[in-house]
Protein backbone atom coordinates (compact mmCIF):
# COMPACT_ATOMS: atom_id res chain seq x y z
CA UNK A 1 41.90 -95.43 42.82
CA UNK A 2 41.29 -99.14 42.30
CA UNK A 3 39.05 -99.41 45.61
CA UNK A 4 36.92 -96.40 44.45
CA UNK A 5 35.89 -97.52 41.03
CA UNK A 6 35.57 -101.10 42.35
CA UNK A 7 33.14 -99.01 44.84
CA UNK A 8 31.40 -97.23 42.28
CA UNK A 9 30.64 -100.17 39.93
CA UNK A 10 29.77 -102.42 42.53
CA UNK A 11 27.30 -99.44 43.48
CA UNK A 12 26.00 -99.24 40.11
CA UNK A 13 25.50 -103.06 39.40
CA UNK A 14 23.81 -102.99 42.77
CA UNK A 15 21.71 -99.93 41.67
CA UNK A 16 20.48 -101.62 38.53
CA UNK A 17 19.71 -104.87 39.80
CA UNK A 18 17.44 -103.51 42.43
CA UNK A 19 15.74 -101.45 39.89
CA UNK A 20 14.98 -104.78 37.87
CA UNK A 21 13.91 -106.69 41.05
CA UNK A 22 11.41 -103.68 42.34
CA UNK A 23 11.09 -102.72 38.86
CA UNK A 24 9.93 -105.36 38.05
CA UNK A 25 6.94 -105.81 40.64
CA UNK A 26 6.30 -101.62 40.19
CA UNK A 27 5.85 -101.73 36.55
CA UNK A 28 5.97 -105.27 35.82
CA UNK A 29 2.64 -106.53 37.55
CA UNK A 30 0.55 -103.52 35.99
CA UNK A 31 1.72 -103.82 33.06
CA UNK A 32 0.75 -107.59 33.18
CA UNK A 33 -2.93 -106.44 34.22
CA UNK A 34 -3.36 -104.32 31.61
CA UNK A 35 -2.35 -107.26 29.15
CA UNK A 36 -4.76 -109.87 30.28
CA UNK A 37 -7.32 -107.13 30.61
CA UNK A 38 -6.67 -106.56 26.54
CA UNK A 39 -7.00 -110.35 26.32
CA UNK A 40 -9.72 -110.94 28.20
CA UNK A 41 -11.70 -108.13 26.54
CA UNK A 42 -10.15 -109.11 23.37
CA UNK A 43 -12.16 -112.58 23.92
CA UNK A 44 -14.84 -111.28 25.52
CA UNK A 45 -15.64 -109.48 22.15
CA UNK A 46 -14.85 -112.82 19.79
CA UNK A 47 -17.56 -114.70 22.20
CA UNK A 48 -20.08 -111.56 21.89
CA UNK A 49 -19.74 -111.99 17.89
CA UNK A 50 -19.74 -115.72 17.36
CA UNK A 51 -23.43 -115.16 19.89
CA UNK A 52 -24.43 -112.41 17.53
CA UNK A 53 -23.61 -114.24 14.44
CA UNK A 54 -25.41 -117.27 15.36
CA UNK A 55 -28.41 -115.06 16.28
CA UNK A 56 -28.78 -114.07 13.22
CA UNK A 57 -28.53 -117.37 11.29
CA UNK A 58 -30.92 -118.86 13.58
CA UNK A 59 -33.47 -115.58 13.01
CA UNK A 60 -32.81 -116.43 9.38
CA UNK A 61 -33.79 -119.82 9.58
CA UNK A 62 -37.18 -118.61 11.52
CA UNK A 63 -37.76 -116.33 8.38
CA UNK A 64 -37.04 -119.23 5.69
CA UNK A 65 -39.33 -121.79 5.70
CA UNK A 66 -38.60 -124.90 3.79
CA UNK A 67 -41.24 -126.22 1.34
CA UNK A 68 -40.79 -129.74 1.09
CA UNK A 69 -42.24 -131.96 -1.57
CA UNK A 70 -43.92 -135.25 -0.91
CA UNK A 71 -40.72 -137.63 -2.12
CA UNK A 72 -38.90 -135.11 0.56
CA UNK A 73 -41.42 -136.18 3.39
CA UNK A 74 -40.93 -139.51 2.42
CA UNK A 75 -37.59 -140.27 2.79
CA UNK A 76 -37.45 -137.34 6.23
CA UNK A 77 -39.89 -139.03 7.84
CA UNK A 78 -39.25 -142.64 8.68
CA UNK A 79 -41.81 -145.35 8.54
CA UNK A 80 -43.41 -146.67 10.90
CA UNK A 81 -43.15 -149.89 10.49
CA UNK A 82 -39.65 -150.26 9.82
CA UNK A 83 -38.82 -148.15 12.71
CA UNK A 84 -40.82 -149.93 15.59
CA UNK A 85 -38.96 -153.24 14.32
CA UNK A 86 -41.43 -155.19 12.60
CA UNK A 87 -38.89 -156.43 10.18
């Protein structure tokens, strides 16, 4: 009887590890498509809002115009002279 269970588990072992190996590449490789098709959609979408978001910020800032008072265009705007080097 020893020979025929020693048959039958070496059968078995055998059995299993070629359903892991082939397994492996039947369901394994699909299922790994179908992951980095979740990521990349996943990042895809972050991309799409971070663009939307700063769309609209930037459509804001068309809307609000600044009003700025003359101290404000004084110190924004540098002058001339200083700038070109004369000093």
């Amino acid at each position: 009887m020893w020979p025929f269970t020693m048959f039958v588990t070496a059968f078995a072992l055998a059995l299993a590890a070629t359903t892991l190996v082939f397994g492996v590449g039947i369901v394994g490789v699909p299922v790994a498509l179908v992951v980095l098709a979740i990521g990349f959609l996943m990042d895809f979408r972050r991309h799409r809002t971070q663009d939307q978001l700063l769309h609209d910020h930037r459509q804001q800032a068309r809307e609000n115009k600044v009003d700025f008072t003359p101290r404000d265009r004084q110190t924004l705007v540098p002058d001339r002279q200083r700038s070109s080097g004369g000093g």
